[in-house]
N, C-alpha and C. Protein backbone atom coordinates (compact mmCIF):
# COMPACT_ATOMS: atom_id res chain seq x y z
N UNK A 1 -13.29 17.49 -5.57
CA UNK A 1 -13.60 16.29 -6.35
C UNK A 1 -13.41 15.02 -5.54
N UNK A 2 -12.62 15.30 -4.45
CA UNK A 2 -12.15 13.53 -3.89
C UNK A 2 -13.56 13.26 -3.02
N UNK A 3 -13.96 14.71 -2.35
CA UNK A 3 -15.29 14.39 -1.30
C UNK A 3 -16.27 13.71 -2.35
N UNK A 4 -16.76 14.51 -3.54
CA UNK A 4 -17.32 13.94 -4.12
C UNK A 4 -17.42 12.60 -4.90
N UNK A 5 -15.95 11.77 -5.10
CA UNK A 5 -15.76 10.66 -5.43
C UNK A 5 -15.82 9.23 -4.25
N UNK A 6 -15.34 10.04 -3.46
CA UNK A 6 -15.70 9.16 -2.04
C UNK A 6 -17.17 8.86 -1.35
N UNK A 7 -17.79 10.36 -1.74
CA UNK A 7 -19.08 9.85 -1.22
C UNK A 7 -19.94 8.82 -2.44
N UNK A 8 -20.00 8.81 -3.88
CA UNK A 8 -20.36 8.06 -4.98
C UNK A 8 -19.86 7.13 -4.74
N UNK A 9 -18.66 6.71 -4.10
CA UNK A 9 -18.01 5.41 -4.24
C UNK A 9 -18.96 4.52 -2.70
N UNK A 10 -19.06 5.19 -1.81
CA UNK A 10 -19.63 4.98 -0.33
C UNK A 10 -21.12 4.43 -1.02
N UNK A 11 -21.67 5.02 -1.66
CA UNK A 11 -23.25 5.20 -2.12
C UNK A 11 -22.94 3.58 -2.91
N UNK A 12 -22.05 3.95 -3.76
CA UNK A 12 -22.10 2.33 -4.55
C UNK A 12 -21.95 1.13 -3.60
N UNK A 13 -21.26 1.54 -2.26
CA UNK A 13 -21.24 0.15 -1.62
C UNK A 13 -22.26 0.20 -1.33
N UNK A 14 -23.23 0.96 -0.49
CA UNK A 14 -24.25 0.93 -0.04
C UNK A 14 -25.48 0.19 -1.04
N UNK A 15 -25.32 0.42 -2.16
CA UNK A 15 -26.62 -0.03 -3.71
C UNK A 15 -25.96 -1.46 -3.05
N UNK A 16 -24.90 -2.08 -3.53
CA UNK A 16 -24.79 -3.53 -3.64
C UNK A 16 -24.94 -4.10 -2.74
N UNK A 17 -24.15 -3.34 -1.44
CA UNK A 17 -24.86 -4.20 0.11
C UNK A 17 -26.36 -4.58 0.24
N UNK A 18 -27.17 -3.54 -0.64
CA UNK A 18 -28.38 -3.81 -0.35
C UNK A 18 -29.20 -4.67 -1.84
N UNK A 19 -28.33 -5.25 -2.83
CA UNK A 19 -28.50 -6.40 -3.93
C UNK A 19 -28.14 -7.53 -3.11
N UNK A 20 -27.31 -7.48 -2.25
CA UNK A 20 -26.41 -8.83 -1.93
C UNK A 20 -27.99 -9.02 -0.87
N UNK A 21 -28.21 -8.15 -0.04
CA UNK A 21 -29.38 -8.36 0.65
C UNK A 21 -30.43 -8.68 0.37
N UNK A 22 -30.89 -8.48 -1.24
CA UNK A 22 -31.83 -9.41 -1.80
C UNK A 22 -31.86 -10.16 -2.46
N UNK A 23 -30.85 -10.81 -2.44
CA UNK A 23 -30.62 -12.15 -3.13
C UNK A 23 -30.54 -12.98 -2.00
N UNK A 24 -30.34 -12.49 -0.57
CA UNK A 24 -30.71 -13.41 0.66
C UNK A 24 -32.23 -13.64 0.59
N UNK A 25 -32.91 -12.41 0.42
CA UNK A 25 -34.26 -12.67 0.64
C UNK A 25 -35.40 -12.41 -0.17
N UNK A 26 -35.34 -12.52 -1.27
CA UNK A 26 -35.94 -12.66 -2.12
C UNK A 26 -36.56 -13.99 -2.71
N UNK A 27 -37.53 -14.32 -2.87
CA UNK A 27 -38.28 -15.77 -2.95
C UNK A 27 -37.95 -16.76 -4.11
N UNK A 28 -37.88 -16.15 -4.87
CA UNK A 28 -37.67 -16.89 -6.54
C UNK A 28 -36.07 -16.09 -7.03
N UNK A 29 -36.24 -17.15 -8.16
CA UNK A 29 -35.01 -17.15 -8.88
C UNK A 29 -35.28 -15.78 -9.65
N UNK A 30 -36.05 -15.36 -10.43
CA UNK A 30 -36.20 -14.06 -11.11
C UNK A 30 -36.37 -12.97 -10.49
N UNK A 31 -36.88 -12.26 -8.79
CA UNK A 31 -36.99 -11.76 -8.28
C UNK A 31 -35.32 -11.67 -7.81
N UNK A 32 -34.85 -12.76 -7.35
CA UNK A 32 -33.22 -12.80 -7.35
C UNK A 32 -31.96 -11.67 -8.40
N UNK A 33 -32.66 -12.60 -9.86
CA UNK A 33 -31.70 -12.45 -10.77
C UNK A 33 -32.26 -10.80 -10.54
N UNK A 34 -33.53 -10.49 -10.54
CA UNK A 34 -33.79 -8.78 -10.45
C UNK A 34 -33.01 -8.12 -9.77
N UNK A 35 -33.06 -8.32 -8.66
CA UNK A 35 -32.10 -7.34 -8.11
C UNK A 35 -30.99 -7.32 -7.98
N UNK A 36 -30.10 -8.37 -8.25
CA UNK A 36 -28.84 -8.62 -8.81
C UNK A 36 -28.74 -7.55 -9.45
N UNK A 37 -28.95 -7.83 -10.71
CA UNK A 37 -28.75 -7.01 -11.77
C UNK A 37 -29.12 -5.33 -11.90
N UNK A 38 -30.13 -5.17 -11.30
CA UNK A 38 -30.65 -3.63 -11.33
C UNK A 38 -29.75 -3.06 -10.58
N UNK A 39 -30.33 -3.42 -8.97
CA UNK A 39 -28.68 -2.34 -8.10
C UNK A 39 -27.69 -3.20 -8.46
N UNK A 40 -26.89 -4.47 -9.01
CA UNK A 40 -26.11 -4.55 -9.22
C UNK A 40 -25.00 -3.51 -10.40
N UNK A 41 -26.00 -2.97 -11.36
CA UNK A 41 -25.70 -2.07 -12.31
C UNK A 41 -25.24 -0.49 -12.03
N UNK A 42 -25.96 -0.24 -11.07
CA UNK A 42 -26.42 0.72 -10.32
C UNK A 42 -25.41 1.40 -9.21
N UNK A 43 -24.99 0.33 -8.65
CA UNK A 43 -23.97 0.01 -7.72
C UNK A 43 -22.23 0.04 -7.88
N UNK A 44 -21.96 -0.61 -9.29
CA UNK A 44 -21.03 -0.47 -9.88
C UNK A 44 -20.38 0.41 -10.36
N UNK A 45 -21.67 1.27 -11.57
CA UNK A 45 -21.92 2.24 -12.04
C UNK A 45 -21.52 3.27 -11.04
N UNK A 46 -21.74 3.42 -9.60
CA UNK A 46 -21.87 4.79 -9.14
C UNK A 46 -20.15 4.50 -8.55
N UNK A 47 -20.18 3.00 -8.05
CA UNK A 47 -18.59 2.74 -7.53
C UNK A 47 -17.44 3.03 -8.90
N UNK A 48 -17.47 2.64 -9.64
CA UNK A 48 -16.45 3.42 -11.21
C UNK A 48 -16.60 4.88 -11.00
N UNK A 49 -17.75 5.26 -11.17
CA UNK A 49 -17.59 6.70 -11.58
C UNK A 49 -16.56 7.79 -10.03
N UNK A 50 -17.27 6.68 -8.68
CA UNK A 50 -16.79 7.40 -7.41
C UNK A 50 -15.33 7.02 -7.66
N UNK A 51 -14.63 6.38 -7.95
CA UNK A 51 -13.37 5.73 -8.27
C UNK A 51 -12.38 6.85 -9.16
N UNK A 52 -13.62 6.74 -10.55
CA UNK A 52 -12.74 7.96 -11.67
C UNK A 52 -12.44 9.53 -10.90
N UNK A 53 -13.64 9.72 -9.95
CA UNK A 53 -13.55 11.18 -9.66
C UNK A 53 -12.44 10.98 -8.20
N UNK A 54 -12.36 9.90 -7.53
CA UNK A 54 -11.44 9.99 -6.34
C UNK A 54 -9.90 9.80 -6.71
N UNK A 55 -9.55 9.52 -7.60
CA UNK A 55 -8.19 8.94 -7.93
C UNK A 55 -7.56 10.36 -8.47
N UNK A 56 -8.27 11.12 -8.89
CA UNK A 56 -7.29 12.73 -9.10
C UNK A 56 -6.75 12.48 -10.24
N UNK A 57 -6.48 11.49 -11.04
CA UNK A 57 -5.64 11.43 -12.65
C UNK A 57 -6.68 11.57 -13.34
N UNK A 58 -6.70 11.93 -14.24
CA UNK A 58 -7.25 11.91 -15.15
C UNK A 58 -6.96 11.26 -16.63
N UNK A 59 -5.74 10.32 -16.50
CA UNK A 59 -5.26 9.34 -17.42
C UNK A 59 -6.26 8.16 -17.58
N UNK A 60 -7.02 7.78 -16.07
CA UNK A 60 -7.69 6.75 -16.09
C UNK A 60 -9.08 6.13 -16.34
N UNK A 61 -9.26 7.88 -16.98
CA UNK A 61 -10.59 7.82 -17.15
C UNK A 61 -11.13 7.26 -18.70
N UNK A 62 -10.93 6.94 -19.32
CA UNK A 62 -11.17 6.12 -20.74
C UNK A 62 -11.12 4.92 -20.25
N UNK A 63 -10.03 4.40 -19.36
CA UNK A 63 -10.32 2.71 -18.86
C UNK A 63 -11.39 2.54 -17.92
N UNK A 64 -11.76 3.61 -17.41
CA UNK A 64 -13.05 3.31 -16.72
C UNK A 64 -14.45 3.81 -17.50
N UNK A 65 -14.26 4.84 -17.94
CA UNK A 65 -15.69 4.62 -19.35
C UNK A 65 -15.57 3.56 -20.04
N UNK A 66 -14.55 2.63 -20.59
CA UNK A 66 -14.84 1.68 -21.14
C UNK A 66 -14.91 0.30 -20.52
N UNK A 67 -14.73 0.41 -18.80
CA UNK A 67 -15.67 -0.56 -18.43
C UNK A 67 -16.63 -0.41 -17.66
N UNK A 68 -17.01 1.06 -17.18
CA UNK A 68 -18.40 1.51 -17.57
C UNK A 68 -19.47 0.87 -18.83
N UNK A 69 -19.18 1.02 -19.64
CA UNK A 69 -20.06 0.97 -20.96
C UNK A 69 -19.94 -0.56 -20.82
N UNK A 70 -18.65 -1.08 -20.82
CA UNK A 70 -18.84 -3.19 -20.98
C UNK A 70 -19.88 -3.66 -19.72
N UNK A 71 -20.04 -2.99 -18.65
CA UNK A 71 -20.90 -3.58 -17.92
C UNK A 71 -22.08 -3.25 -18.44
N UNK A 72 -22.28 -1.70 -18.60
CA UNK A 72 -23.42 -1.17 -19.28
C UNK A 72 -24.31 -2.35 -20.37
N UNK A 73 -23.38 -3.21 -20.87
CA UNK A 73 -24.07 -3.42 -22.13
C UNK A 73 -24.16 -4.92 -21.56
N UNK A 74 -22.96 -5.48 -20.78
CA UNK A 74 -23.51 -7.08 -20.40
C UNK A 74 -24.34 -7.13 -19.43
N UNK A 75 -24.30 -6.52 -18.54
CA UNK A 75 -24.86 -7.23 -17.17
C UNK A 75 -26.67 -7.16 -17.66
N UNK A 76 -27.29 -6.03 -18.21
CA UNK A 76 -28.57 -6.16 -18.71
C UNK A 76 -28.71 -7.46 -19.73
N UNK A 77 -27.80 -7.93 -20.74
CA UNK A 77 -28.10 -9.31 -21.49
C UNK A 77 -27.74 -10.19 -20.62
N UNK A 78 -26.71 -10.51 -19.75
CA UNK A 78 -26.48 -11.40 -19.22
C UNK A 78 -28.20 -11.56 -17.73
N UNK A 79 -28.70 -10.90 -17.55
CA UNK A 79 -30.03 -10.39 -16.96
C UNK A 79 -30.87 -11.42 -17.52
N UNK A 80 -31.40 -10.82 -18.67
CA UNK A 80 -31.80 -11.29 -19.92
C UNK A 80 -31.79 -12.86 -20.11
N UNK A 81 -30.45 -13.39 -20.20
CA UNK A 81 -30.46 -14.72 -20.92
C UNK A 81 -31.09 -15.68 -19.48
N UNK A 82 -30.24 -15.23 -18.38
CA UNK A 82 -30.65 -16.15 -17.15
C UNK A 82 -32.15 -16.05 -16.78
N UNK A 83 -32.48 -15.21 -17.07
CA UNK A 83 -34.29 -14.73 -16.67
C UNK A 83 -35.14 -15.81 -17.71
N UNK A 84 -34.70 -15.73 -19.48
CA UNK A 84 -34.82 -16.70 -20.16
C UNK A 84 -35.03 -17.97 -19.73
N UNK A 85 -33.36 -18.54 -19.06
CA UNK A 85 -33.71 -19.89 -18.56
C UNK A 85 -34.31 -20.37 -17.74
N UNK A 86 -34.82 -19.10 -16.78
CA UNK A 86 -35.02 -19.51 -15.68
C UNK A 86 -37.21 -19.55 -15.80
N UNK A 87 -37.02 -18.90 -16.82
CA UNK A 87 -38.73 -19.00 -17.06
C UNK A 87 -38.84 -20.21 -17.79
N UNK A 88 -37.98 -20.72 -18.83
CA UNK A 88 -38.09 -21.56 -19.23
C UNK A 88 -37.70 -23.28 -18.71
N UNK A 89 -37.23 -23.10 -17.72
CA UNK A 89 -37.26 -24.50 -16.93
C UNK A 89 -38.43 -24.66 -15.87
N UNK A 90 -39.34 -23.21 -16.00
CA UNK A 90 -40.57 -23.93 -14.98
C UNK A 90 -40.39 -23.15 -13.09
N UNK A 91 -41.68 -23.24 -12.71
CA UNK A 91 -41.56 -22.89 -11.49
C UNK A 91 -40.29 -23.93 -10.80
N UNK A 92 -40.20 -23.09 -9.48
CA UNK A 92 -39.16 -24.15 -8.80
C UNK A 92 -40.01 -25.07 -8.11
N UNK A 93 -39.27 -26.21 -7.75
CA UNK A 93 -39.70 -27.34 -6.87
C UNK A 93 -40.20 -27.15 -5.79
N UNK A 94 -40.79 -27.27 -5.09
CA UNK A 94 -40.88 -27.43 -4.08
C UNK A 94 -40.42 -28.24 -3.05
N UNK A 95 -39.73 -27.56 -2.06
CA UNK A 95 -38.59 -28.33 -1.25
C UNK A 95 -39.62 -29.88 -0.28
N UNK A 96 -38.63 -30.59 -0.06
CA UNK A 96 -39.27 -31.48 1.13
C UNK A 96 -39.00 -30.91 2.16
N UNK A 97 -38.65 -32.52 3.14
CA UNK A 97 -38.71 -31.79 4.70
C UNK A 97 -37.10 -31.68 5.03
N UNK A 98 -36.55 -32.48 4.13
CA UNK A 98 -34.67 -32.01 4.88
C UNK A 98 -33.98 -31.12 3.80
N UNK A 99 -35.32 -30.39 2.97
CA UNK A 99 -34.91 -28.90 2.50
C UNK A 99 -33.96 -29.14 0.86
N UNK A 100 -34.26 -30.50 0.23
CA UNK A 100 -33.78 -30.42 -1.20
C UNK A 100 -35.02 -30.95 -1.98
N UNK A 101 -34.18 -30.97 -2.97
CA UNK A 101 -35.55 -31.13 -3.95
C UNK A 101 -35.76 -32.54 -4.20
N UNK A 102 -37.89 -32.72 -4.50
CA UNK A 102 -37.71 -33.87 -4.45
C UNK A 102 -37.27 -34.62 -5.61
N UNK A 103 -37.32 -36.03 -5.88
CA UNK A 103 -36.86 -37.08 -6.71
C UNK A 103 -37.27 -37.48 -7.83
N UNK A 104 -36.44 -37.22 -9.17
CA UNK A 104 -37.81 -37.41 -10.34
C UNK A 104 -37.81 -36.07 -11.00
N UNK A 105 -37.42 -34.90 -10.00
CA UNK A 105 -37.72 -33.44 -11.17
C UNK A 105 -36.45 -32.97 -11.49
C-alpha cells in the first residue's frame, strides 16, 4: 500500500506542476481559471487519496474523505462563480507598450 500511495501522491504533484504550468501560459483569464481548476481537482484528489493510502493508519481516513468531498464540491463552484465574473466584465484589455492597461477601462 505505501508503493502505491507514494506513487498517487508523486502523480498528484505531477497534475498540479502541470496546472501551475498553465496558468503561466495560457492566454485568457478563463482558459486560466480552466486549468486551475480541472488538474487542480485532479491533482489534489489523487495527492489526498496518495496521502490516505501512504500514512498506514487508517484512523485518518474520514478526515481525508471529508476533505476530499469539501474540495469535491467547492473548487468546481468556486470555478463557476470566477468564470461568471470573468465573462461578465468583458474581454480583457489590451495591454500598451510598458505592458498595463490602458486609461479609462
Amino acid at each position: 500500500m505505501m508503493t502505491v500511495g507514494w506513487t498517487l501522491c508523486f502523480l498528484g504533484v505531477v497534475v498540479l506542476l502541470i496546472a501551475a504550468l498553465g496558468l503561466l501560459r495560457l492566454p485568457d483569464a478563463l482558459a486560466r481559471q480552466h486549468a486551475a481548476t480541472k488538474a487542480g481537482t485532479l491533482g489534489l484528489g489523487l495527492l489526498i487519496l496518495g496521502a490516505g493510502l501512504a500514512a498506514g493508519r487508517w484512523d485518518w481516513t474520514p478526515r481525508l474523505l471529508l476533505l476530499l468531498a469539501l474540495l469535491m464540491v467547492s473548487l468546481p463552484l468556486a470555478s463557476h462563480a470566477l468564470a461568471r465574473a470573468a465573462a461578465r466584465s468583458g474581454p480583457e484589455s489590451p495591454a500598451d507598450e510598458t505592458g498595463t492597461r490602458p486609461r479609462g477601462k
